[in-house]
Protein backbone atom coordinates (compact mmCIF):
# COMPACT_ATOMS: atom_id res chain seq x y z
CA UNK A 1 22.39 10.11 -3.01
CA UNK A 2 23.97 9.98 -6.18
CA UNK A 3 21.78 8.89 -9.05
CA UNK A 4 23.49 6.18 -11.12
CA UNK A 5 21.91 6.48 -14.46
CA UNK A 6 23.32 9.42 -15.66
CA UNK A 7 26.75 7.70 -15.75
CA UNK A 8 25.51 5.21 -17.65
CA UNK A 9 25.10 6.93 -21.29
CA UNK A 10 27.79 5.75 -22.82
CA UNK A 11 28.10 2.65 -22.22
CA UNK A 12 29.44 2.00 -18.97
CA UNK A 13 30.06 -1.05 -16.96
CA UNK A 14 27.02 -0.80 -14.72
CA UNK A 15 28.15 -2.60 -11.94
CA UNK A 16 31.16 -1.00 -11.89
CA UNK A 17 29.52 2.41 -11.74
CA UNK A 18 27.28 1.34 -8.83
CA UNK A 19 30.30 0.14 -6.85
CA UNK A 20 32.46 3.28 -7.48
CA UNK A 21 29.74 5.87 -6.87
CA UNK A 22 28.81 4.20 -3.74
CA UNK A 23 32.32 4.35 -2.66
CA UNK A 24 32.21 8.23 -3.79
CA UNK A 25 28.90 9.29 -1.73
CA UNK A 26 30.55 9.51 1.37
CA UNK A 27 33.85 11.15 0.30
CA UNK A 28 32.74 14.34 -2.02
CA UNK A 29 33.30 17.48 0.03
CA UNK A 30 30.73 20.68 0.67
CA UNK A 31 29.21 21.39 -2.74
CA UNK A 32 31.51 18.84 -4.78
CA UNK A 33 29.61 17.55 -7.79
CA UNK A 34 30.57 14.61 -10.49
CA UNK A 35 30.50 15.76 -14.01
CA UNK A 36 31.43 12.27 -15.75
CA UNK A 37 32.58 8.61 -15.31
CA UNK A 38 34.55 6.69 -17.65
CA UNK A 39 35.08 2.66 -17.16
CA UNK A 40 38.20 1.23 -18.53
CA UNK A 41 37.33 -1.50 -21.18
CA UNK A 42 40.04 -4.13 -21.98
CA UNK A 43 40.24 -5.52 -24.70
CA UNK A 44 40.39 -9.77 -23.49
CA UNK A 45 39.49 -10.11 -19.63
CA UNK A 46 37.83 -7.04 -17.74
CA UNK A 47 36.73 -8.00 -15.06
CA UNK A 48 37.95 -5.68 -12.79
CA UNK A 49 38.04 -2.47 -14.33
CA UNK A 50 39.55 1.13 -13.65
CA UNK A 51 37.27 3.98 -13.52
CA UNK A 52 38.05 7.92 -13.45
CA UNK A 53 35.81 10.28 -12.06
CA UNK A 54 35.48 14.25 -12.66
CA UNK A 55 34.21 16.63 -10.45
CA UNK A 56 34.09 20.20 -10.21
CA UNK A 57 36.95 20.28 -7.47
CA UNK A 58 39.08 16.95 -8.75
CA UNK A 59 39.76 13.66 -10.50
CA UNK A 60 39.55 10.91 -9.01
CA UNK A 61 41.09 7.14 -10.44
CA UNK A 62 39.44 4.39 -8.85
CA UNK A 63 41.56 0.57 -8.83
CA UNK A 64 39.75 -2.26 -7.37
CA UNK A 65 41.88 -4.01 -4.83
CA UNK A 66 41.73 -7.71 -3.38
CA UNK A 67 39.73 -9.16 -6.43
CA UNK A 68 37.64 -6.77 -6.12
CA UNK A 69 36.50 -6.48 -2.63
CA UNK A 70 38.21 -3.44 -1.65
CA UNK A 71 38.49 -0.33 -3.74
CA UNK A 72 41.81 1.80 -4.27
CA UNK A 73 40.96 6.11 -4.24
CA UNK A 74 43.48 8.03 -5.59
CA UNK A 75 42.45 11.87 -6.77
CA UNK A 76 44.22 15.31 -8.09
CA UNK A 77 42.88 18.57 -7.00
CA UNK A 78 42.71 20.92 -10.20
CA UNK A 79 45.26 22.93 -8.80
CA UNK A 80 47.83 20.09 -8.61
CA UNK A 81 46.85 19.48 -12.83
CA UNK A 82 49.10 21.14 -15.27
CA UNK A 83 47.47 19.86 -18.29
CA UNK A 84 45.31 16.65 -19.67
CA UNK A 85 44.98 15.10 -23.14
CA UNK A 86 43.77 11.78 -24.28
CA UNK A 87 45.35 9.54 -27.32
CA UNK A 88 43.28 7.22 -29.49
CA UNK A 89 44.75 3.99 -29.84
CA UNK A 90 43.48 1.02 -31.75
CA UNK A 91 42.14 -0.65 -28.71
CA UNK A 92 40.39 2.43 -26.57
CA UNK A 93 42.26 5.20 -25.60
CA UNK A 94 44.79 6.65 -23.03
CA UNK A 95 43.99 9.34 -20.72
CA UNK A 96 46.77 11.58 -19.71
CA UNK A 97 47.26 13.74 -16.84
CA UNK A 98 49.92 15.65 -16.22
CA UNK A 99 50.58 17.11 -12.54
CA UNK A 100 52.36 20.05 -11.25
CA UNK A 101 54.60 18.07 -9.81
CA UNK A 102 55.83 14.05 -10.26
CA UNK A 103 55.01 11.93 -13.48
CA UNK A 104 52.07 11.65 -15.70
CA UNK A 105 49.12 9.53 -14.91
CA UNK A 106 48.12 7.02 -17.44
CA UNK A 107 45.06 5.55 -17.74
CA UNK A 108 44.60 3.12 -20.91
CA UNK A 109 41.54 1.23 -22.34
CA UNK A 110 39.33 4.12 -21.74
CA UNK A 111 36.52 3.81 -24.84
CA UNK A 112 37.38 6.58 -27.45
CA UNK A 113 33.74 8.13 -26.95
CA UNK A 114 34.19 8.02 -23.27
CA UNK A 115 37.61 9.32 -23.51
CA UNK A 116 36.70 12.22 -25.37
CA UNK A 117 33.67 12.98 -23.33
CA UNK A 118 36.12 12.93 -20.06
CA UNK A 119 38.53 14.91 -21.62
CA UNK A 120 35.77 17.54 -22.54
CA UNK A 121 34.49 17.82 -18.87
CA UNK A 122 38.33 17.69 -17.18
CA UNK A 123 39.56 20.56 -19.65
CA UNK A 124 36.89 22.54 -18.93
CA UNK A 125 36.89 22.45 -15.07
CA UNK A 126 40.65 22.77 -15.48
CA UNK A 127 40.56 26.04 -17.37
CA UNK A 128 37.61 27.41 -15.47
CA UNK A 129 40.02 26.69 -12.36
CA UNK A 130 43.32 28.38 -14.36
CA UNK A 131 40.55 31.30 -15.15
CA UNK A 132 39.48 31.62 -11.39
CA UNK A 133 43.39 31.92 -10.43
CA UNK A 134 43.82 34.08 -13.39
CA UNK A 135 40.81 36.49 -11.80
CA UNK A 136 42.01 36.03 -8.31
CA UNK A 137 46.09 37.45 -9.10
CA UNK A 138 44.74 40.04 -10.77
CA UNK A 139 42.48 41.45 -8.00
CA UNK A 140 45.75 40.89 -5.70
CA UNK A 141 47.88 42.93 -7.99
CA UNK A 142 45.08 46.02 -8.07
CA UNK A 143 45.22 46.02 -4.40
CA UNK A 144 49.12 46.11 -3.66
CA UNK A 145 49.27 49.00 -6.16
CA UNK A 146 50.11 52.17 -3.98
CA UNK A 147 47.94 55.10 -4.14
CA UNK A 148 48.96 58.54 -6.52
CA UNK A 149 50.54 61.04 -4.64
CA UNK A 150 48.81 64.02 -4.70
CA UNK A 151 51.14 66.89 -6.33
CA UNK A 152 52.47 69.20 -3.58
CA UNK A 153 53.03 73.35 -4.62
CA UNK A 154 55.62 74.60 -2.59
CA UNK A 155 54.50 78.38 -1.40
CA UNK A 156 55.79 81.14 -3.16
CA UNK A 157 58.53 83.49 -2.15
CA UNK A 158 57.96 87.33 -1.29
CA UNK A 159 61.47 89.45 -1.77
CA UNK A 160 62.11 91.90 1.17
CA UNK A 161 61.40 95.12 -0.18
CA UNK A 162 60.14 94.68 -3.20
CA UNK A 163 56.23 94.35 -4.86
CA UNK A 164 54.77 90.87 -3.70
CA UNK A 165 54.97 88.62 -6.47
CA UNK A 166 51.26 86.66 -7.02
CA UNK A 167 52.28 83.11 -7.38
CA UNK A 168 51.30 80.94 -9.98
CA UNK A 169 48.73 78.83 -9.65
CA UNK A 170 49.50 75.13 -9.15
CA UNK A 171 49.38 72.92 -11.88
CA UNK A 172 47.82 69.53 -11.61
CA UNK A 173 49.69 66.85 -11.84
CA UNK A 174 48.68 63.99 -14.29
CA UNK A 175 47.95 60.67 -13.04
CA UNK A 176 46.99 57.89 -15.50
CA UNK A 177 44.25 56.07 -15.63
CA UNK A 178 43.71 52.39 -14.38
CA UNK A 179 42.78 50.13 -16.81
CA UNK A 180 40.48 47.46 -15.39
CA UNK A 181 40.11 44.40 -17.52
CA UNK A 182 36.82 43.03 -17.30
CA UNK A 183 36.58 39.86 -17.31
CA UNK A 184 34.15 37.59 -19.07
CA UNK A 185 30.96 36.64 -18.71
CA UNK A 186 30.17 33.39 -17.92
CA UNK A 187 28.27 32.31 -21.09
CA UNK A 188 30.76 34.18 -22.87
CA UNK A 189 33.44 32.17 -21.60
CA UNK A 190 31.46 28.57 -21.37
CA UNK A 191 30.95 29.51 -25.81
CA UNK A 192 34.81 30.19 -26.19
CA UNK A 193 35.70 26.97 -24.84
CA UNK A 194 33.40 24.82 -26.29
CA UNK A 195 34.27 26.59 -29.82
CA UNK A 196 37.93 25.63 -28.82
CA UNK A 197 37.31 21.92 -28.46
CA UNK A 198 35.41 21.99 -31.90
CA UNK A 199 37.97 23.74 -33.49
CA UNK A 200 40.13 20.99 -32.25
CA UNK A 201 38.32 18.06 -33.82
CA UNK A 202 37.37 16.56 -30.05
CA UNK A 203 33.56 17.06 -30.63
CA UNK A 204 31.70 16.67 -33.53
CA UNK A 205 29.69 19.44 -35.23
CA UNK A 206 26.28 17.84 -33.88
CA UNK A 207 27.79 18.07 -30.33
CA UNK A 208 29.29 21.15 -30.74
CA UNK A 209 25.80 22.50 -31.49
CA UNK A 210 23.79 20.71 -29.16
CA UNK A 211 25.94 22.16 -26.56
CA UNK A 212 25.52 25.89 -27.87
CA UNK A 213 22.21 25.75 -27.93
CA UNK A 214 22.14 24.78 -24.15
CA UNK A 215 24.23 27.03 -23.25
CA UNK A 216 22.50 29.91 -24.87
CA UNK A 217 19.28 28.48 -23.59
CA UNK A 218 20.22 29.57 -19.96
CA UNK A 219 21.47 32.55 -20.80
């Protein structure tokens, strides 16, 4: 069961949280987690309000249907997201995704500190993903790499009648190393990307170090 009052921090429609994570229970796959809500907020009648949901595996963009009886489900696996960014407008903000494939997905009259706070949790998920497939080529590219030939001496000739010639001894041939990348330790990842979104004005310096100092608390 999905506990509701975590998605409730920043000042979400409550009823419209408890209606979309009910929905979401029953359709989150083998260790799928949400990471944050967002509840669009118009600016004259909202009633009936969007929501977009982040998990570790997808988004998904929730449209009530029927007056709100029935409830649309539309989501994008991180591998079918090129990029995401949000826009601050004078009335909320718009959140932008950007597929692999087909047009952008815009989402406006998301509250700027909700927007921000779903853009932080989507852009991280999506570069841990990119890192993962990053990883995961690499490994495939070590193991199609064919093994070095071993250098091959062929044997020395002996001339007929004459002193047998000792033959040289073979030389060795050079093969060069393999560099392996290693590749970065979680925490040391989780700090680069967090200093990226500072660095980038989308969290403030109180947030930014809040966050550190969680993240080097379970190191």
């Amino acid at each position: 069961m999905i506990l509701i009052d975590r998605f409730l921090s920043d000042e979400q429609d409550p009823k419209a949280v408890e209606k979309v994570l009910g929905k979401l229970n029953d359709m989150l796959t083998t260790n799928e987690e949400l990471i944050y809500l967002a509840v669009q907020k118009r600016p004259a009648v909202n009633l009936l309000p969007d929501c977009i949901v982040v998990s570790n595996k997808r988004i998904f963009y929730c449209e009530p249907a029927n007056f709100g009886i029935t409830m649309n489900f539309k989501d994008i696996s991180w591998k079918s997201i090129k990029e995401i960014s949000f826009k601050e407008e004078i009335f909320g903000s718009k959140f932008i995704c950007v597929p692999q494939h087909g047009e952008n997905i815009i989402t406006e009259y998301i509250p700027k500190v909700q927007a921000r706070k779903l853009y932080q949790a989507a852009y991280e998920q999506l570069e841990a993903f990119k890192e993962q497939q990053r990883q995961a080529e690499l490994e495939e590219k070590r193991a199609q790499q064919p093994a070095p030939a071993a250098a091959v001496t062929p044997p020395a000739e002996v001339p007929v009648h004459q002193e047998e010639i000792p033959a040289e001894e073979p030389v060795e041939a050079y093969v060069a190393p393999v560099i392996v990348e290693e590749p970065e330790d979680e925490t040391t990842l989780k700090l680069r990307k967090l200093k990226t979104l500072y660095d980038k004005q989308l969290i403030t310096q109180a947030e930014y170090e809040a966050k550190k100092a969680d993240i080097l608390d379970t190191f």
